[in-house]
PDB file of N, CA and C in Angstrom:
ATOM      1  N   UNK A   1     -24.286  68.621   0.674  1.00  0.00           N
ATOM      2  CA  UNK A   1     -24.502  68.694  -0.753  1.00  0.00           C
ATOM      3  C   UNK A   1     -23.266  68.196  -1.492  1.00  0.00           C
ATOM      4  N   UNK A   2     -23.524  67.791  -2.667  1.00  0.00           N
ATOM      5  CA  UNK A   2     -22.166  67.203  -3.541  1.00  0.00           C
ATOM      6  C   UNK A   2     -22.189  68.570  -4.301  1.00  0.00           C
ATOM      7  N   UNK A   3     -20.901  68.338  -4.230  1.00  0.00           N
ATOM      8  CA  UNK A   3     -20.233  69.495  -5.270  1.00  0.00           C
ATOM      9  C   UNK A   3     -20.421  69.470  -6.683  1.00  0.00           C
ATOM     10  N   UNK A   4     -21.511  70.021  -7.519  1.00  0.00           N
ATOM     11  CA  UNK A   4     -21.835  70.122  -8.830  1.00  0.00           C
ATOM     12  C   UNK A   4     -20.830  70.405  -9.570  1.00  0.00           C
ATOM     13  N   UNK A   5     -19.718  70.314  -9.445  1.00  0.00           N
ATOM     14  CA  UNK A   5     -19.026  70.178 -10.540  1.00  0.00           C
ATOM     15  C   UNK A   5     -18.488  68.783 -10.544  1.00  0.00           C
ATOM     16  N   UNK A   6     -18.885  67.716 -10.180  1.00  0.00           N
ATOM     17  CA  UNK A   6     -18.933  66.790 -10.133  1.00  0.00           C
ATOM     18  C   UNK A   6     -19.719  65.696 -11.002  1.00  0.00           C
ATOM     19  N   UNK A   7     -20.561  66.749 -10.834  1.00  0.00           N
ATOM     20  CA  UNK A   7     -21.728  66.047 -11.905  1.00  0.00           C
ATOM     21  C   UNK A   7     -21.645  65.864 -13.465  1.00  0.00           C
ATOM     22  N   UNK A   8     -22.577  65.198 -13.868  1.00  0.00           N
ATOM     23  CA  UNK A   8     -22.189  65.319 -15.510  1.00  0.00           C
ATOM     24  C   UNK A   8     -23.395  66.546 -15.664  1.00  0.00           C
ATOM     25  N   UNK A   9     -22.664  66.794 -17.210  1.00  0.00           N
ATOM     26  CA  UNK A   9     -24.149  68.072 -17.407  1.00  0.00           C
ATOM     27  C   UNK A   9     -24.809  66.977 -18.595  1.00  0.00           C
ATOM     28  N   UNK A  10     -26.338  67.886 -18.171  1.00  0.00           N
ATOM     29  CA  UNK A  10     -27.165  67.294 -19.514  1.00  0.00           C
ATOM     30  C   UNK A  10     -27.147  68.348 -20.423  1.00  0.00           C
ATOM     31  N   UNK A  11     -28.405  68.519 -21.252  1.00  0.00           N
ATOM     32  CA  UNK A  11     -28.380  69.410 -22.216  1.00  0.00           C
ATOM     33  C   UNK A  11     -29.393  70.467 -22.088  1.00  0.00           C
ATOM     34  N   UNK A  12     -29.738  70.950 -20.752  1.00  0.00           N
ATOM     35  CA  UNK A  12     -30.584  71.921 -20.715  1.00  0.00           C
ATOM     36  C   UNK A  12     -30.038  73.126 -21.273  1.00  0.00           C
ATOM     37  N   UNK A  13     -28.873  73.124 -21.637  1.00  0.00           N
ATOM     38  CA  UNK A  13     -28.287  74.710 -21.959  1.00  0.00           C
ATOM     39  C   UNK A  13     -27.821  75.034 -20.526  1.00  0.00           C
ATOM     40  N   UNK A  14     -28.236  76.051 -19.278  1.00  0.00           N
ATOM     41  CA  UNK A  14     -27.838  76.654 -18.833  1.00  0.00           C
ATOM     42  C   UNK A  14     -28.554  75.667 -17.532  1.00  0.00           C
ATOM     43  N   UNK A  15     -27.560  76.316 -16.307  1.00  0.00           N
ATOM     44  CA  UNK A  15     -27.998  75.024 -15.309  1.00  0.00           C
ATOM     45  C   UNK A  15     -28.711  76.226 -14.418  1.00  0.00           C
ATOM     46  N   UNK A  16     -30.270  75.300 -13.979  1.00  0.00           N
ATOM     47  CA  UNK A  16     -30.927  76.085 -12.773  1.00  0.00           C
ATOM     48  C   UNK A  16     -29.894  76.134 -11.782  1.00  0.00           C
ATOM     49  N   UNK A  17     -30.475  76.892 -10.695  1.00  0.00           N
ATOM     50  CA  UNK A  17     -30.156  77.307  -9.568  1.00  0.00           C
ATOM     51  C   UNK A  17     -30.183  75.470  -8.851  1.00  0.00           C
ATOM     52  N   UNK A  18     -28.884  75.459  -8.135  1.00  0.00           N
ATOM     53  CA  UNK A  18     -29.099  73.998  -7.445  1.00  0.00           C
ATOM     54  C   UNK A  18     -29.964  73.636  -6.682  1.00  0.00           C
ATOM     55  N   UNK A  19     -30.477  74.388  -6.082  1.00  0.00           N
ATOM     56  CA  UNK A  19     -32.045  73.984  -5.858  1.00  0.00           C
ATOM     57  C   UNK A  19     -33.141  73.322  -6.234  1.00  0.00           C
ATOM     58  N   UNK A  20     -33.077  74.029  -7.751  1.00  0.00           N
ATOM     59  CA  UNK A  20     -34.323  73.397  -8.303  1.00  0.00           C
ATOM     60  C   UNK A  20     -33.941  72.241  -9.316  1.00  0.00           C
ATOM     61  N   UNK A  21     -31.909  72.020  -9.182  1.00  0.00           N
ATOM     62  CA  UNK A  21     -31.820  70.603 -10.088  1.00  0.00           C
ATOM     63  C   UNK A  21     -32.716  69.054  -9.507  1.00  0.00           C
ATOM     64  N   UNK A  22     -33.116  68.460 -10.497  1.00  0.00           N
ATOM     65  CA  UNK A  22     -33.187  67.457 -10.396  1.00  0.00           C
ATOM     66  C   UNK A  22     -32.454  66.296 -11.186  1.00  0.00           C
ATOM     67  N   UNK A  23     -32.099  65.094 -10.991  1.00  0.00           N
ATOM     68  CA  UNK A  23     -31.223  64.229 -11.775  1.00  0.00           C
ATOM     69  C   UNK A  23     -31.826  63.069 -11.615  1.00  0.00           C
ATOM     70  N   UNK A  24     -31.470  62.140 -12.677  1.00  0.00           N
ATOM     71  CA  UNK A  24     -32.049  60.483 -12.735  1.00  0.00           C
ATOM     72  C   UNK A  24     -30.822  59.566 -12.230  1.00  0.00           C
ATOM     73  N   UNK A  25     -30.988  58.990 -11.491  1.00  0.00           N
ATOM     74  CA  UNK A  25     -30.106  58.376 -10.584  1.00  0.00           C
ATOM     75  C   UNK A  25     -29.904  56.593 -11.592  1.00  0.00           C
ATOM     76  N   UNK A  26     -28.925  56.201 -12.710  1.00  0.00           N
ATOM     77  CA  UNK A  26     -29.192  54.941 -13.410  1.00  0.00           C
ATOM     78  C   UNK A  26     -29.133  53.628 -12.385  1.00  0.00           C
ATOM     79  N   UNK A  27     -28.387  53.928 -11.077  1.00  0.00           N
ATOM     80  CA  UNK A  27     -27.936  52.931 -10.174  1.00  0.00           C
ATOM     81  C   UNK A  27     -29.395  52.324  -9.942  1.00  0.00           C
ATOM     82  N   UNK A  28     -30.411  53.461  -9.290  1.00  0.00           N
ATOM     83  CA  UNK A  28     -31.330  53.445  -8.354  1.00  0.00           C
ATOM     84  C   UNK A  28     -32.795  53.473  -8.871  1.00  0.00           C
ATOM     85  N   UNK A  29     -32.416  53.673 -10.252  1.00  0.00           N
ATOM     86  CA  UNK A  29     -33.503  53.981 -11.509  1.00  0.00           C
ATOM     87  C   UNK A  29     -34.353  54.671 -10.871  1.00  0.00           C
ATOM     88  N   UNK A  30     -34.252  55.947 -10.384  1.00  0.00           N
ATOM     89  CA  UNK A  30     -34.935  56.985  -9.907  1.00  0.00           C
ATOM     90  C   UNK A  30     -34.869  58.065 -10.413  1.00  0.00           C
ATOM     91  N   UNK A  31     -35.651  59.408  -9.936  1.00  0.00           N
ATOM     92  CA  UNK A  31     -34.996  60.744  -9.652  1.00  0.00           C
ATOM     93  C   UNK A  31     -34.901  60.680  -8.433  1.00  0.00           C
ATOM     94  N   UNK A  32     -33.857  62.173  -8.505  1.00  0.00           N
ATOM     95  CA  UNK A  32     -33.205  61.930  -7.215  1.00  0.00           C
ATOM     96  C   UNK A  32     -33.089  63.611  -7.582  1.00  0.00           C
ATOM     97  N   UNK A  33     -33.356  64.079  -6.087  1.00  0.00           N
ATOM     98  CA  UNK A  33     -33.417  65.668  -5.782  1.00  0.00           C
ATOM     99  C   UNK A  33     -31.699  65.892  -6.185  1.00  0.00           C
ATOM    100  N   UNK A  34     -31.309  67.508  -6.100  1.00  0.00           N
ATOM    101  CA  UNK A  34     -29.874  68.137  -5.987  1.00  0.00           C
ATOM    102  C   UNK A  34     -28.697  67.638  -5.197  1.00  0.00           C
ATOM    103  N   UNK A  35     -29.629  67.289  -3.591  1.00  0.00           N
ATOM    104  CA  UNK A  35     -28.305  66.646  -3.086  1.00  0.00           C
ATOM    105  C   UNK A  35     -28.448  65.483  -2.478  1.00  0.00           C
ATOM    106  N   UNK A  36     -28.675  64.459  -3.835  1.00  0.00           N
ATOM    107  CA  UNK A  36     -28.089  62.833  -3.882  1.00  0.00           C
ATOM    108  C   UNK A  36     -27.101  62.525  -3.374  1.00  0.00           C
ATOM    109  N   UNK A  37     -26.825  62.079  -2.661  1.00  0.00           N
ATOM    110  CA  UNK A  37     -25.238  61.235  -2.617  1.00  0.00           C
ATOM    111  C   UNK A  37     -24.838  60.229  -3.591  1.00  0.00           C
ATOM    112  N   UNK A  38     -25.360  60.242  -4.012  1.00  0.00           N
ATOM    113  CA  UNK A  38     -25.049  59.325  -5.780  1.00  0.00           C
ATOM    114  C   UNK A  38     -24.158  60.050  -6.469  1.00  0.00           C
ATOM    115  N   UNK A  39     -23.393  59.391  -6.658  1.00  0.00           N
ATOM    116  CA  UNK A  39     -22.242  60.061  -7.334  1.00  0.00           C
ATOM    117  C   UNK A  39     -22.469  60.307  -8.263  1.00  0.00           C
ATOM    118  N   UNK A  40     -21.482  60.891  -9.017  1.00  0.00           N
ATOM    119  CA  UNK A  40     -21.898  61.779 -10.686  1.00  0.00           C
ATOM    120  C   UNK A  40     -21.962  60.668 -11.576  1.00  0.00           C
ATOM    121  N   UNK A  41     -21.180  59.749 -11.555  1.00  0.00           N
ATOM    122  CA  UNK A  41     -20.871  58.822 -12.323  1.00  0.00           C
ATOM    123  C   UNK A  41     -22.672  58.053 -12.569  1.00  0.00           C
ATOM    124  N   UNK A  42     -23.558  58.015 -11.747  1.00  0.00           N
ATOM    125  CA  UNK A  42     -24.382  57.167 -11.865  1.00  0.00           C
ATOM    126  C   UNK A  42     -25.648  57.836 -12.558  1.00  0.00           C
ATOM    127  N   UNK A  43     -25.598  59.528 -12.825  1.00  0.00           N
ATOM    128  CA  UNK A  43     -26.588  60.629 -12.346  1.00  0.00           C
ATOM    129  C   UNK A  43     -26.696  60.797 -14.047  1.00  0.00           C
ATOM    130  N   UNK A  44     -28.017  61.468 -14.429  1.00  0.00           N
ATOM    131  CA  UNK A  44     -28.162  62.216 -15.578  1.00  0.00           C
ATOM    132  C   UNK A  44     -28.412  63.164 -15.405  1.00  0.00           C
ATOM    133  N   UNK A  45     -28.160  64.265 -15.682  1.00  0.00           N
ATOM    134  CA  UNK A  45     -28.934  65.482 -15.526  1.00  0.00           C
ATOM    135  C   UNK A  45     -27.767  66.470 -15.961  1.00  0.00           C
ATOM    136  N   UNK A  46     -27.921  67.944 -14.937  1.00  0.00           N
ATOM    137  CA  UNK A  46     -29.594  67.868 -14.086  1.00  0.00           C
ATOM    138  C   UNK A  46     -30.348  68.125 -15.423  1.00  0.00           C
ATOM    139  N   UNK A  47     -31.400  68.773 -15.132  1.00  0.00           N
ATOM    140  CA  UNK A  47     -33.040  68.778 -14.923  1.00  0.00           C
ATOM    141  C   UNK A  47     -33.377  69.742 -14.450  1.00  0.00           C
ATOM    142  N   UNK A  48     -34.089  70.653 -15.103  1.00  0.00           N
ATOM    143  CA  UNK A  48     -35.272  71.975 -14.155  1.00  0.00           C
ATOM    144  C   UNK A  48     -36.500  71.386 -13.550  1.00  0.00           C
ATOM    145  N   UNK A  49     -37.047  70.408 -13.842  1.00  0.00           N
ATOM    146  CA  UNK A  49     -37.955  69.779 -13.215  1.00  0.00           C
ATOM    147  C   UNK A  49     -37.986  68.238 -12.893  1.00  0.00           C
ATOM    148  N   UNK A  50     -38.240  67.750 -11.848  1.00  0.00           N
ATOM    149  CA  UNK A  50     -38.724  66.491 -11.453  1.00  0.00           C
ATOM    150  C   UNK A  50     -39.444  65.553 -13.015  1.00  0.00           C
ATOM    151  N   UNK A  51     -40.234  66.173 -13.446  1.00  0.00           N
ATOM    152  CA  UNK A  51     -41.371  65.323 -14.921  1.00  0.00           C
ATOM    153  C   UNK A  51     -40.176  65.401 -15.372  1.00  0.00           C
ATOM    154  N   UNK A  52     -38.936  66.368 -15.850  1.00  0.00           N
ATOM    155  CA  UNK A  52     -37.566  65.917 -16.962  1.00  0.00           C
ATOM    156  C   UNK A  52     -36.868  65.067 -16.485  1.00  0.00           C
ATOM    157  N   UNK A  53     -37.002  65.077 -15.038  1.00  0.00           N
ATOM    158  CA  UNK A  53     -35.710  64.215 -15.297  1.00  0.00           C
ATOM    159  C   UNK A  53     -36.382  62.640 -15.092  1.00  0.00           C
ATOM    160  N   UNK A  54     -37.345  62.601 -14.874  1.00  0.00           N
ATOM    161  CA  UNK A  54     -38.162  61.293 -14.973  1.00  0.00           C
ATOM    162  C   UNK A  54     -38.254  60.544 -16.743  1.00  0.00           C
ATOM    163  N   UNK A  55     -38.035  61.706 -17.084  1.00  0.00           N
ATOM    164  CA  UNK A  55     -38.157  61.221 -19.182  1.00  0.00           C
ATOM    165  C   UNK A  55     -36.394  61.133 -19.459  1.00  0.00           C
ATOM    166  N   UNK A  56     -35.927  60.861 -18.485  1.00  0.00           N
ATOM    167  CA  UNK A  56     -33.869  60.856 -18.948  1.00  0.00           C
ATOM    168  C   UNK A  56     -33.825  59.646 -19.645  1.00  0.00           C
ATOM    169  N   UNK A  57     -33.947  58.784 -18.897  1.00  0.00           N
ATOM    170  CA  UNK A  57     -33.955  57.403 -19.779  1.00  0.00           C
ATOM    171  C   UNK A  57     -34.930  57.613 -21.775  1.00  0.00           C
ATOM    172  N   UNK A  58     -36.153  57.731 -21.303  1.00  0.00           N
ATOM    173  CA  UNK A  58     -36.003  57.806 -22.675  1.00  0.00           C
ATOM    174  C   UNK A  58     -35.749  58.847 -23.631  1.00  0.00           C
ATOM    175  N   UNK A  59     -35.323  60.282 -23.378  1.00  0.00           N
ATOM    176  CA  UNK A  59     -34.358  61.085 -23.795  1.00  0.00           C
ATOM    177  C   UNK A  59     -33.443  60.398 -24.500  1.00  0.00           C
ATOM    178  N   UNK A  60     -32.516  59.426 -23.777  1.00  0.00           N
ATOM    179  CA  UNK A  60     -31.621  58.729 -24.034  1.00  0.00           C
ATOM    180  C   UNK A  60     -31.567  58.440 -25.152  1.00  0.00           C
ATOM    181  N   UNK A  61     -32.739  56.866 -24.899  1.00  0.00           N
ATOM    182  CA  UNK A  61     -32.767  56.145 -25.937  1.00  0.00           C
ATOM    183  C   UNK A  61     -33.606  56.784 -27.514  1.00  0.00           C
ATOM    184  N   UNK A  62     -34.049  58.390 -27.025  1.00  0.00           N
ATOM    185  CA  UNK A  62     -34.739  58.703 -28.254  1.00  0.00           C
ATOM    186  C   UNK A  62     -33.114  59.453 -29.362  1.00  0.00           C
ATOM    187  N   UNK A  63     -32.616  59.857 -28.127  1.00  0.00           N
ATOM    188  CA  UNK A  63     -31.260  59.896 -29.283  1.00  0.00           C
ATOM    189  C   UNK A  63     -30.554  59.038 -29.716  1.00  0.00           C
ATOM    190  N   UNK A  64     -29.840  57.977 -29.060  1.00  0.00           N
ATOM    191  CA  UNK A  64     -29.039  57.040 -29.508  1.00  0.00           C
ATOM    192  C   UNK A  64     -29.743  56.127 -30.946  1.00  0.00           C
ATOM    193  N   UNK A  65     -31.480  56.515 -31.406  1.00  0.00           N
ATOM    194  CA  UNK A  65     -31.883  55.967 -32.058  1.00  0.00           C
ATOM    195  C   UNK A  65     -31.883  56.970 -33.623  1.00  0.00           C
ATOM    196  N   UNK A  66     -32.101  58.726 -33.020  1.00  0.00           N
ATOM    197  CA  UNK A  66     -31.373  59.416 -33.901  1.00  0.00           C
ATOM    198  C   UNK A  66     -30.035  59.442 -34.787  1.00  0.00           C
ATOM    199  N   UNK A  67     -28.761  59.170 -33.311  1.00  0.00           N
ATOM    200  CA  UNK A  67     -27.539  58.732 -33.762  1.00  0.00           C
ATOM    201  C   UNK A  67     -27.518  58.013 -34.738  1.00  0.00           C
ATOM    202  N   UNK A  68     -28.273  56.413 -34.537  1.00  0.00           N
ATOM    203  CA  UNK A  68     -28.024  55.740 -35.354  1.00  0.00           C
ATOM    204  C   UNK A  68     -28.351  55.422 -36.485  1.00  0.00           C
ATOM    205  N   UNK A  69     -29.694  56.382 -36.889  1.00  0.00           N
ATOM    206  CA  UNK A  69     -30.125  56.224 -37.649  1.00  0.00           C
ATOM    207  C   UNK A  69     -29.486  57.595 -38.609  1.00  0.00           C
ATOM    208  N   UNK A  70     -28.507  58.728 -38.122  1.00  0.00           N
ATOM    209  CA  UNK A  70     -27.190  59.482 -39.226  1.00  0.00           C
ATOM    210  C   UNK A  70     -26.081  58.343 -39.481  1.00  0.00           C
ATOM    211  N   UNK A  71     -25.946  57.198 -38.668  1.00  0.00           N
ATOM    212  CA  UNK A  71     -24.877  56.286 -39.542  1.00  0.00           C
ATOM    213  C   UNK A  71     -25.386  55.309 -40.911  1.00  0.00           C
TER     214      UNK A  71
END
């Protein structure tokens, strides 16, 4: 397993049990279970479920369109 503090956090608030993280892998444009070997650098998450972390990407882009639309 990679050491979760490694990881970046998303914004679930409080992190599941590593078990049930899931993360979006940007390298591999996947999800990718808890223990990816994908480094943190590439990872979104986590994720309480597989369906969230499959919507990371457009999570993303639904904020960066929020962002830009407070400038």
């Amino acid at each position: 397993m990679v050491n979760s503090s490694e990881r970046p956090v998303g914004d679930t608030g409080s992190r599941p049990p590593e078990e049930q993280q899931w993360w979006f892998c940007t390298r591999h444009v996947r999800v990718e279970p808890a223990d990816t070997p994908c480094p943190g650098k590439d990872l979104l998450g986590p994720y309480p479920t597989r369906e969230e972390a499959a919507r990371a990407l457009e999570r993303v882009k639904e904020r960066n369109q929020a962002w830009d639309a407070q400038d």
